[in-house]
Protein backbone atom coordinates (compact mmCIF):
# COMPACT_ATOMS: atom_id res chain seq x y z
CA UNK A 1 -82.01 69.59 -88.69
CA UNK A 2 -81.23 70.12 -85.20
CA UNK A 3 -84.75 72.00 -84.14
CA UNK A 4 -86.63 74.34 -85.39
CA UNK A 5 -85.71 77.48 -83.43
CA UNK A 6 -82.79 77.45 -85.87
CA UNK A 7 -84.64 75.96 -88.73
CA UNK A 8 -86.91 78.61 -88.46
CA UNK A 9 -83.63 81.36 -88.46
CA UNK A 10 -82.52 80.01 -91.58
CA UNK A 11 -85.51 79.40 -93.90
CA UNK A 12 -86.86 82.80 -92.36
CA UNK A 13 -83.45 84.42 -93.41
CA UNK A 14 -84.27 83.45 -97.10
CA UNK A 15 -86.89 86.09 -97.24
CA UNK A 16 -84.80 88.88 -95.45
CA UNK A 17 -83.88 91.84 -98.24
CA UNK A 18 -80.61 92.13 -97.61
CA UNK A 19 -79.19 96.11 -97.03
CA UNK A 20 -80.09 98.32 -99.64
CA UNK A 21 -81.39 101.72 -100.52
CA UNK A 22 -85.75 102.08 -100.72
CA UNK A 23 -85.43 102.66 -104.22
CA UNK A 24 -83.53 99.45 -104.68
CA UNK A 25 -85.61 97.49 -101.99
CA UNK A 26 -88.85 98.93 -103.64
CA UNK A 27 -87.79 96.98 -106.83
CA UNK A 28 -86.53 94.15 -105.47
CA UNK A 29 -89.19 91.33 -104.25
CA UNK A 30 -88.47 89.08 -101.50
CA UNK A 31 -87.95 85.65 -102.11
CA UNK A 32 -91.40 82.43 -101.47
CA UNK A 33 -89.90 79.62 -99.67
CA UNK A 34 -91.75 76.28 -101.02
CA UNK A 35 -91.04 73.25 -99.56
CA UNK A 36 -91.91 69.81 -100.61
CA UNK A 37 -94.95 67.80 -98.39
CA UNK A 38 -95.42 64.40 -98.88
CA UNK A 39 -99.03 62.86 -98.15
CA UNK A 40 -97.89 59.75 -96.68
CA UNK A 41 -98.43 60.15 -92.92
CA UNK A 42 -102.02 59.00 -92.74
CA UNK A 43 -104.21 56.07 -93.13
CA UNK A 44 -106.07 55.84 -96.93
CA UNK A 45 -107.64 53.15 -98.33
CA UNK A 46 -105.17 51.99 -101.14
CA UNK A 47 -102.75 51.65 -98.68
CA UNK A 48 -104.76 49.36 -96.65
CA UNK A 49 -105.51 47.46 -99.88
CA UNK A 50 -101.97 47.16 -100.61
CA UNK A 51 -100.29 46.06 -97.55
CA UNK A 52 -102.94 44.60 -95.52
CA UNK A 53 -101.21 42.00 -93.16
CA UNK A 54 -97.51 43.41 -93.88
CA UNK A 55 -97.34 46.27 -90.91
CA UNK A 56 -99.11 48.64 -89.36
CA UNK A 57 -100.51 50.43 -92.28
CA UNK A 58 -102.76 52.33 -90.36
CA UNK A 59 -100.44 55.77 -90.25
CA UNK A 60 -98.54 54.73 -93.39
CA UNK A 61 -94.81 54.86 -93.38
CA UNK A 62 -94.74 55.64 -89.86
CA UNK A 63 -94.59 52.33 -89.20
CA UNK A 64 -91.01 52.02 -90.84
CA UNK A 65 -89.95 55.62 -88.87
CA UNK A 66 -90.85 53.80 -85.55
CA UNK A 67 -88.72 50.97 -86.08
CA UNK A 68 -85.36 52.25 -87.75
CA UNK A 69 -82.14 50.02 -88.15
CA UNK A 70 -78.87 51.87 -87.53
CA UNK A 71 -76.92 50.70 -90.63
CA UNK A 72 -73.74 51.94 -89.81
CA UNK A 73 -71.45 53.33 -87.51
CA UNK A 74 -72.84 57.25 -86.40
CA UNK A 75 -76.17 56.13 -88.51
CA UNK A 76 -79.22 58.53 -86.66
CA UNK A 77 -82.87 57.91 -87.19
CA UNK A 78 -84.27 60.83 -85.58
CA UNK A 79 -87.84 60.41 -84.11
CA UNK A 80 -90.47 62.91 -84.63
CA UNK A 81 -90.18 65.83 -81.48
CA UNK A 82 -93.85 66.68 -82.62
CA UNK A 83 -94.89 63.20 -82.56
CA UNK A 84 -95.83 60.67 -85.60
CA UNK A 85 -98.73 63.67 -86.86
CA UNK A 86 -101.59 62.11 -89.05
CA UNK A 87 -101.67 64.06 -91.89
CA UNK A 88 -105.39 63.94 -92.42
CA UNK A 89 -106.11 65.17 -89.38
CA UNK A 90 -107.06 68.68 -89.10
CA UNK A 91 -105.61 69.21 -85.82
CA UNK A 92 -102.57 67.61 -86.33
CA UNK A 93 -102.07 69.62 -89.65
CA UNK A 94 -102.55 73.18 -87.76
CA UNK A 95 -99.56 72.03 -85.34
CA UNK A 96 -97.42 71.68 -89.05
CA UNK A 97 -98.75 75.14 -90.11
CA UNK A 98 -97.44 76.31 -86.94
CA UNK A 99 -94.38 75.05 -86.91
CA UNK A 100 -93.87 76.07 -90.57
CA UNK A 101 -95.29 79.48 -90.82
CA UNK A 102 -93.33 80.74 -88.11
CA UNK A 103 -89.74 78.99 -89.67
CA UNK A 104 -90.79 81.33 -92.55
CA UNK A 105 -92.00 78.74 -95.08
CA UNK A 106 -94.94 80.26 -97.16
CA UNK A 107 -96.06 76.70 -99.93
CA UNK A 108 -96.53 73.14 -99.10
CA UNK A 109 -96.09 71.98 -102.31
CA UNK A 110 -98.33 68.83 -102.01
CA UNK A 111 -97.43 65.06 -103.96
CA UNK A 112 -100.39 64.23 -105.92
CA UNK A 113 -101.07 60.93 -106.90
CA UNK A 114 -103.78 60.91 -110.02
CA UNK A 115 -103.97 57.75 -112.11
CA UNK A 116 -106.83 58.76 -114.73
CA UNK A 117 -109.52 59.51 -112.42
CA UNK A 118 -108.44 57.59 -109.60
CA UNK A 119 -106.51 59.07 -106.86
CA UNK A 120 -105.01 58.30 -103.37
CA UNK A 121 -103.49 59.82 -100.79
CA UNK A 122 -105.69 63.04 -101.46
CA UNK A 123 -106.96 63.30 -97.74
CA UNK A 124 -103.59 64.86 -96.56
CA UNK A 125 -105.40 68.02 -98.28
CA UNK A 126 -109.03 67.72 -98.60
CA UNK A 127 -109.43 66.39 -94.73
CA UNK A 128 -106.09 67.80 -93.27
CA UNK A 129 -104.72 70.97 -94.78
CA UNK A 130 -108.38 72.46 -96.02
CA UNK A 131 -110.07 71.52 -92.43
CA UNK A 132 -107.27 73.18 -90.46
CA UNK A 133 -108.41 76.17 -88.60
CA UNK A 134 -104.99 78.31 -89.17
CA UNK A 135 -104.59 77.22 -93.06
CA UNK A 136 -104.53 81.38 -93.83
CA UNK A 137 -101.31 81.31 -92.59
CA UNK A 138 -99.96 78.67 -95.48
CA UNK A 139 -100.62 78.81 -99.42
CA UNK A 140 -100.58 75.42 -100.62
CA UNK A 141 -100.06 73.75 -104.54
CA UNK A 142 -100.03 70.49 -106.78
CA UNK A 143 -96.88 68.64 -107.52
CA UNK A 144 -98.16 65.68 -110.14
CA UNK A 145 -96.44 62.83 -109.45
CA UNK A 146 -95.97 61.46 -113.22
CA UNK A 147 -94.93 58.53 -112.22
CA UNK A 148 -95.97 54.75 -112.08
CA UNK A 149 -96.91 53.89 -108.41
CA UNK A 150 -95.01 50.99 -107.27
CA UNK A 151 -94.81 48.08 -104.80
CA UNK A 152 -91.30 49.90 -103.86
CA UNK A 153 -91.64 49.84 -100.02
CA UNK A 154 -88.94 47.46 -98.44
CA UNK A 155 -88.60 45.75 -101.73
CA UNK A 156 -85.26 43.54 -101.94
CA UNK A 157 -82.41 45.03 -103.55
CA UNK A 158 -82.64 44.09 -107.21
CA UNK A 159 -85.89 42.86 -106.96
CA UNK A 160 -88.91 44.20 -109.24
CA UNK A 161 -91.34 45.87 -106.83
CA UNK A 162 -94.15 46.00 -109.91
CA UNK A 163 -96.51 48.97 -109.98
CA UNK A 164 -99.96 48.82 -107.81
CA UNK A 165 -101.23 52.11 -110.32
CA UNK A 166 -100.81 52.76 -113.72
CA UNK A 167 -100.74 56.22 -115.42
CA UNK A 168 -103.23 56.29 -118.91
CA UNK A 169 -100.23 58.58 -120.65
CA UNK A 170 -102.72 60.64 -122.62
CA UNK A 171 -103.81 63.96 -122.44
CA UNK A 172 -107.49 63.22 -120.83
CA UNK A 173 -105.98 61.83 -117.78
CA UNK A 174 -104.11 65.37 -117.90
CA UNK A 175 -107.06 67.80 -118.71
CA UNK A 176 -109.03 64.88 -116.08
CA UNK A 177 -107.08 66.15 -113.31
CA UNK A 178 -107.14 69.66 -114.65
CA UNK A 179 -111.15 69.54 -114.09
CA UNK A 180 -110.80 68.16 -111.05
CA UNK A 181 -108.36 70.43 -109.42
CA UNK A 182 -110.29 73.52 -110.75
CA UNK A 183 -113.81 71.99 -109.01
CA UNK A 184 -111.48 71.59 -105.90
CA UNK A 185 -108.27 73.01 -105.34
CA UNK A 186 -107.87 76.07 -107.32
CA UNK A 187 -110.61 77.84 -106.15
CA UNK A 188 -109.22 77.76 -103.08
CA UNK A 189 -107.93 81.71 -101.36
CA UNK A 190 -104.99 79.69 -100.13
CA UNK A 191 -104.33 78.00 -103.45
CA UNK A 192 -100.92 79.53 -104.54
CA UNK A 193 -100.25 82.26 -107.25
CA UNK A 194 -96.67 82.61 -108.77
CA UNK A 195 -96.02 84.87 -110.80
CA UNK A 196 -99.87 86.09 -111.59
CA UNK A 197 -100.85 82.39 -112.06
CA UNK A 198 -101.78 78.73 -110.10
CA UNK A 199 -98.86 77.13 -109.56
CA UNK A 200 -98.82 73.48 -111.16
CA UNK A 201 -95.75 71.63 -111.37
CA UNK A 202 -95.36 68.24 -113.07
CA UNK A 203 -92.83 65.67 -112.22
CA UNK A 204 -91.32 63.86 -113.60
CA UNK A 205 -91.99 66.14 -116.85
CA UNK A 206 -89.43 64.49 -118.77
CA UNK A 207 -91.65 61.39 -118.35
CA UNK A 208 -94.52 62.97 -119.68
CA UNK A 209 -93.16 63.79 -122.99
CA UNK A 210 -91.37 60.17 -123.45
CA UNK A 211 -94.90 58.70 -122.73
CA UNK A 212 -96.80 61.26 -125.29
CA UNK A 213 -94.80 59.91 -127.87
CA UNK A 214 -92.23 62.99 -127.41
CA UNK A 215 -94.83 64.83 -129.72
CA UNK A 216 -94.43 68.72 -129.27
CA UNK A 217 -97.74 69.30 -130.87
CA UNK A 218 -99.80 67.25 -128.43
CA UNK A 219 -98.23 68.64 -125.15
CA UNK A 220 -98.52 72.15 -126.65
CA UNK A 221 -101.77 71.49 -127.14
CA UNK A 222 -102.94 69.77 -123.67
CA UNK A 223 -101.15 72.70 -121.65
CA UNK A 224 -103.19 75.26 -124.23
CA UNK A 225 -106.47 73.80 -123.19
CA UNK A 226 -105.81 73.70 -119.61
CA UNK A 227 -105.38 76.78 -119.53
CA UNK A 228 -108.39 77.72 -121.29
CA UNK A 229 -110.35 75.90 -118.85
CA UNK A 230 -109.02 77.54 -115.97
CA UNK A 231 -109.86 80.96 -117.25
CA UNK A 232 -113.54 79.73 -118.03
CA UNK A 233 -113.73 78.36 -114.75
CA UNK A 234 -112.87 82.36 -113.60
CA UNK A 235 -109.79 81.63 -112.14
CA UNK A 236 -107.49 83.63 -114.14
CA UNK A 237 -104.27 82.12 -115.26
CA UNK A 238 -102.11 78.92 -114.68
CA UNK A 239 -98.87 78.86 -113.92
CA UNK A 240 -96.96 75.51 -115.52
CA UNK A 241 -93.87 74.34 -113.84
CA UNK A 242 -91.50 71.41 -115.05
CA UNK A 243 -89.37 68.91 -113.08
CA UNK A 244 -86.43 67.23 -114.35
CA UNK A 245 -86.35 68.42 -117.32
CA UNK A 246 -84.29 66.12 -120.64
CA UNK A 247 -81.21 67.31 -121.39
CA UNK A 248 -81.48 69.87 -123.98
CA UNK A 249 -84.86 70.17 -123.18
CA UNK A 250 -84.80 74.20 -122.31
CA UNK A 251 -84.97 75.75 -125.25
CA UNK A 252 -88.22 74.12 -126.26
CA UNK A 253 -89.86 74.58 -122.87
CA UNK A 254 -91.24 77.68 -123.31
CA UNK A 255 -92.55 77.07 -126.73
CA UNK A 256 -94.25 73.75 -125.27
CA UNK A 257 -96.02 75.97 -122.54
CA UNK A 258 -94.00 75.36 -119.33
CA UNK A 259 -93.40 78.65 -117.22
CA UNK A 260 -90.57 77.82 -114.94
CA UNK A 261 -89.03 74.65 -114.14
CA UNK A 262 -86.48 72.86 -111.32
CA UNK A 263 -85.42 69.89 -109.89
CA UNK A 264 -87.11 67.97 -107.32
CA UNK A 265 -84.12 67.35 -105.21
CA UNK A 266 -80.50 66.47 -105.39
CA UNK A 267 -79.76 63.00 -103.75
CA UNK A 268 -76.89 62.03 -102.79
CA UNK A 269 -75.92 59.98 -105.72
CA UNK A 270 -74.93 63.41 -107.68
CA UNK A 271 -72.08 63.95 -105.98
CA UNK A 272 -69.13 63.46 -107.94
CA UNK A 273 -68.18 60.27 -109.15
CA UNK A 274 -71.05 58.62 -106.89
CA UNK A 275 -72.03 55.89 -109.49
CA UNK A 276 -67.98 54.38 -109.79
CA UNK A 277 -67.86 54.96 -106.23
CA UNK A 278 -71.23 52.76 -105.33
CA UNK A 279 -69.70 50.39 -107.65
CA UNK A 280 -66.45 49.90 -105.83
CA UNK A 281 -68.68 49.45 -102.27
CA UNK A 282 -68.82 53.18 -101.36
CA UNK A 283 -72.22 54.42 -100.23
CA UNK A 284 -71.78 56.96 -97.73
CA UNK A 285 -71.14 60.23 -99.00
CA UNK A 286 -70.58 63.03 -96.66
CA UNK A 287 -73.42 66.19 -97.08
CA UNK A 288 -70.48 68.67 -97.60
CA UNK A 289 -69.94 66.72 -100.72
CA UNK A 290 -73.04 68.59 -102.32
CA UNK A 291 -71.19 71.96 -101.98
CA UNK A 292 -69.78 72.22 -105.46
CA UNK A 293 -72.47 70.14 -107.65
CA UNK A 294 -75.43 71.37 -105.91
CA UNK A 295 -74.50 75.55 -107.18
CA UNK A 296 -73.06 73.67 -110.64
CA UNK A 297 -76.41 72.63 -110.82
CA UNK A 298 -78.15 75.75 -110.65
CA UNK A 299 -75.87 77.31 -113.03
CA UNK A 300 -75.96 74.89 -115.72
CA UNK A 301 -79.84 75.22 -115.74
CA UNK A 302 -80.36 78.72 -115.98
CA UNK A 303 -77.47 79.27 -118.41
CA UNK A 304 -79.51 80.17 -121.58
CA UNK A 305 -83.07 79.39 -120.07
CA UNK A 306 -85.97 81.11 -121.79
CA UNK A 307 -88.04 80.71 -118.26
CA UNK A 308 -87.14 81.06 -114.61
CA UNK A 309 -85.11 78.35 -112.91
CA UNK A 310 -86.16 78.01 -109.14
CA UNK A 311 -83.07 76.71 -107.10
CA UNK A 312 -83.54 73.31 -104.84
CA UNK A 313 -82.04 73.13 -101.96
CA UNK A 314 -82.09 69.83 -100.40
CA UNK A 315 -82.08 68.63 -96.19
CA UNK A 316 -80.15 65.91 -97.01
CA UNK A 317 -80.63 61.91 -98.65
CA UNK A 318 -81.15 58.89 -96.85
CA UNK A 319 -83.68 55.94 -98.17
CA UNK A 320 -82.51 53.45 -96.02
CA UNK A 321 -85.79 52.75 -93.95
CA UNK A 322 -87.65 51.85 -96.87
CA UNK A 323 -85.04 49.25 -97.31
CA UNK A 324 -85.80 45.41 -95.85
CA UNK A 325 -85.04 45.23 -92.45
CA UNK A 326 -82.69 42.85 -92.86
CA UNK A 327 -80.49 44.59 -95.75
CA UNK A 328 -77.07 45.12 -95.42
CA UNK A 329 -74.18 47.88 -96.19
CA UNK A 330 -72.86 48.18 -98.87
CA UNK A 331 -75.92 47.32 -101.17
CA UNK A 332 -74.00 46.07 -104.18
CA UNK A 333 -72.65 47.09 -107.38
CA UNK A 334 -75.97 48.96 -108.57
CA UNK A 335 -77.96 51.70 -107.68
CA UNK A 336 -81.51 50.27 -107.29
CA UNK A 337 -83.82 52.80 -105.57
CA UNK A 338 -84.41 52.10 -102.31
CA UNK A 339 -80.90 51.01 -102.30
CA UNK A 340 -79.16 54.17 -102.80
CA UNK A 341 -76.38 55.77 -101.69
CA UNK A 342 -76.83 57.85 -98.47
CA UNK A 343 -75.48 61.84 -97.18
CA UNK A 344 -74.39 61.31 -93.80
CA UNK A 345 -73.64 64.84 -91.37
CA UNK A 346 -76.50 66.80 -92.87
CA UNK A 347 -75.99 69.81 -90.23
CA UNK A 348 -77.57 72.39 -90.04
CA UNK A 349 -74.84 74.88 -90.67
CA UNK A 350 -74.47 73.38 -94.12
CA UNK A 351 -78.50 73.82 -94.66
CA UNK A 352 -77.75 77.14 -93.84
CA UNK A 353 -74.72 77.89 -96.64
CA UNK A 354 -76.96 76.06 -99.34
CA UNK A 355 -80.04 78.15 -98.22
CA UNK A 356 -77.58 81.13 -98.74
CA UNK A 357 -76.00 80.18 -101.80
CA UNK A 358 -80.01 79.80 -103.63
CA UNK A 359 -80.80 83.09 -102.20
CA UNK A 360 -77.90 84.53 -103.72
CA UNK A 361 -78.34 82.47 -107.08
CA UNK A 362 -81.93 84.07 -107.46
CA UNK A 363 -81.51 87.25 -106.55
CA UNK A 364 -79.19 87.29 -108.64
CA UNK A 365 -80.91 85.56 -111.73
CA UNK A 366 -82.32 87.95 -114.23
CA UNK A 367 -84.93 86.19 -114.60
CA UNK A 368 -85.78 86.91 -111.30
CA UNK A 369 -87.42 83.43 -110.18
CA UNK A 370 -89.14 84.68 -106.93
CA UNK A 371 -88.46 81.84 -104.94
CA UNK A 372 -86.25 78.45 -103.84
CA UNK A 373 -87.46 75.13 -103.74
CA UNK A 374 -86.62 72.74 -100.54
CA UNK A 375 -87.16 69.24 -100.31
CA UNK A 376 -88.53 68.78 -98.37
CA UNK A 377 -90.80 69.03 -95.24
CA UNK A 378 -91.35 66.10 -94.14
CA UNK A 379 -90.46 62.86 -95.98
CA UNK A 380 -88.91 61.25 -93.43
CA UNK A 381 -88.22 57.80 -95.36
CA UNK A 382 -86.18 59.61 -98.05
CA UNK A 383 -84.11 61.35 -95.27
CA UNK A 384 -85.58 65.12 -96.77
CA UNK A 385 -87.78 66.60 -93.71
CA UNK A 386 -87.64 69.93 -91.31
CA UNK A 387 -89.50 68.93 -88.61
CA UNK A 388 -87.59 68.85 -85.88
């Protein structure tokens, strides 16, 4: 995006009733704009463990946004207008509140990293976003990242990156993390309600149930006592969401215990055909080539969905600095994440139309889903950010 004057115009039109009687405006809520943080932009002791003597690892991936290689013709890197922030820093974290309370986003939806007790990254909320003197002005939430953590920073193209932690897969690492978020997060006034209940989303969710042994009984049953131990704690109800969901997976959702689901973001490699098209050496994919998919998308998930679908819109896909310096376009034949296909002429106009479109598609929705999911605000190494 271009700056945040007109960042600020668009997200902030998302919320905006559009013209209507009282009656009709008195029944129809306004839409929560949540957009995607990623805890990356400070220094934390794994990542010293990990990388000592590679780079500067003392503000994280910051190092790779300060030395970008243009790889190809038109390619921008855009430096940070605020600066490179530290994410753990109180003060720094007020100047994002700022910036994103008055562009009319109301949820930084947080990237948590829990590995069965042991976690990392956690001071982007516990020394940063709780610490900062304006955090009234922002609701915040948990986004599990069920996921192994791997060595995947400027890994070479085909090349195993191996994982530095390990999820357990069980339900006590679950109901572990559970605990520990009620004993810190949820207690919190600016911990955010949707829909009546603490919002928790899980990705990947589809994971999850692979690794449980795709038992029904035993995810029913982990999500059951969750939520019984966030109403003993006093804290009312939970609020489950999903992220990329199996196919087919829908109509069992609700009966598992999920509440609403999405998707956390739409690279660029679901445009149409994008797989035969990497294959023959094409890997540049222009971000008017979402328009099309990206509303398909939406559609085909809430089509006979027992729970609310929140739409994603994304700021565009590009991967490339966590590529090796060195790399070169076109990858090869395979998609192999970093290595990924990239959107090139993300504008700002066509933010706008998507941000449209999802307002429309949930308004719309009889399910009424409340709000639209953007990814993100700030991770800058996947191409996805608002800052200007």
């Amino acid at each position: 995006m271009k700056g945040m004057t007109l960042v600020g115009s668009l997200v902030a039109s998302l919320v905006a009733l559009p013209a209507m009687s009282q009656e009709q405006q008195a029944a129809q809520l306004p839409l929560e704009v949540v957009a995607v943080y990623y805890p990356h932009w400070h220094r934390y002791p794994k990542g010293d463990e990990w990388f000592k003597g590679k780079w500067d690892w003392s503000q994280a991936e910051w190092a790779f946004v300060r030395d970008p290689v243009v790889r190809f013709p038109g390619h921008i890197n855009y430096r940070p207008w605020v600066g490179y922030l530290d994410g753990a820093d109180p003060k720094d974290v007020e100047t994002e509140i700022a910036l994103a309370h008055n562009a009319g986003i109301d949820v930084f939806l947080y990237d948590y990293y829990w590995y069965n007790g042991e976690k990392t990254q956690e001071e982007a909320i516990e020394r940063g976003f709780l610490k900062a003197a304006n955090r009234k002005l922002m609701k915040f939430a948990l986004m599990w990242c069920y996921h192994e953590r791997k060595n995947g920073w400027r890994k070479g193209y085909l090349e195993e990156p191996g994982n530095v932690m390990s999820l357990a897969h069980t339900p006590e690492e679950f109901l572990g993390f559970i605990d520990y978020s009620i004993a810190h997060y949820f207690n919190q006034p600016e911990y955010w309600r949707y829909k009546g209940g603490l919002f928790f989303s899980i990705y990947n969710f589809t994971h999850l149930w692979r690794k449980w042994g795709k038992d029904d009984a035993k995810v029913k049953r982990a999500l059951a006592e969750a939520r019984r131990r966030v109403r003993a704690a006093g804290l009312g109800e939970i609020h489950f969401n999903a992220q990329d969901l199996w196919p087919g997976s829908r109509a069992k959702i609700a009966a598992l215990g999920i509440d609403s689901f999405t998707d956390y973001g739409f690279p660029a490699w679901n445009v149409k055909n994008a797989k035969a098209r990497c294959t023959a050496g094409e890997w540049l994919f222009d971000f008017a080539e979402a328009d099309g998919p990206l509303q398909a998308r939406w559609k085909e998930m809430r089509e006979g969905s027992p729970v609310p679908y929140i739409p994603i819109v994304p700021t565009g896909w590009d991967s490339t600095l966590r590529c090796r310096k060195e790399a070169k376009l076109p990858w090869g034949p395979k998609i192999d994440y970093p290595y990924t296909p990239t959107y090139t002429n993300a504008t700002a106009e066509l933010f706008e139309k998507y941000l449209r479109d999802a307002k429309a598609a949930a308004l719309a929705d009889p399910l009424k889903p409340g709000a639209v999911y953007i990814n993100a605000w700030n991770e800058y190494t996947e191409g996805c950010w608002l800052l200007p």
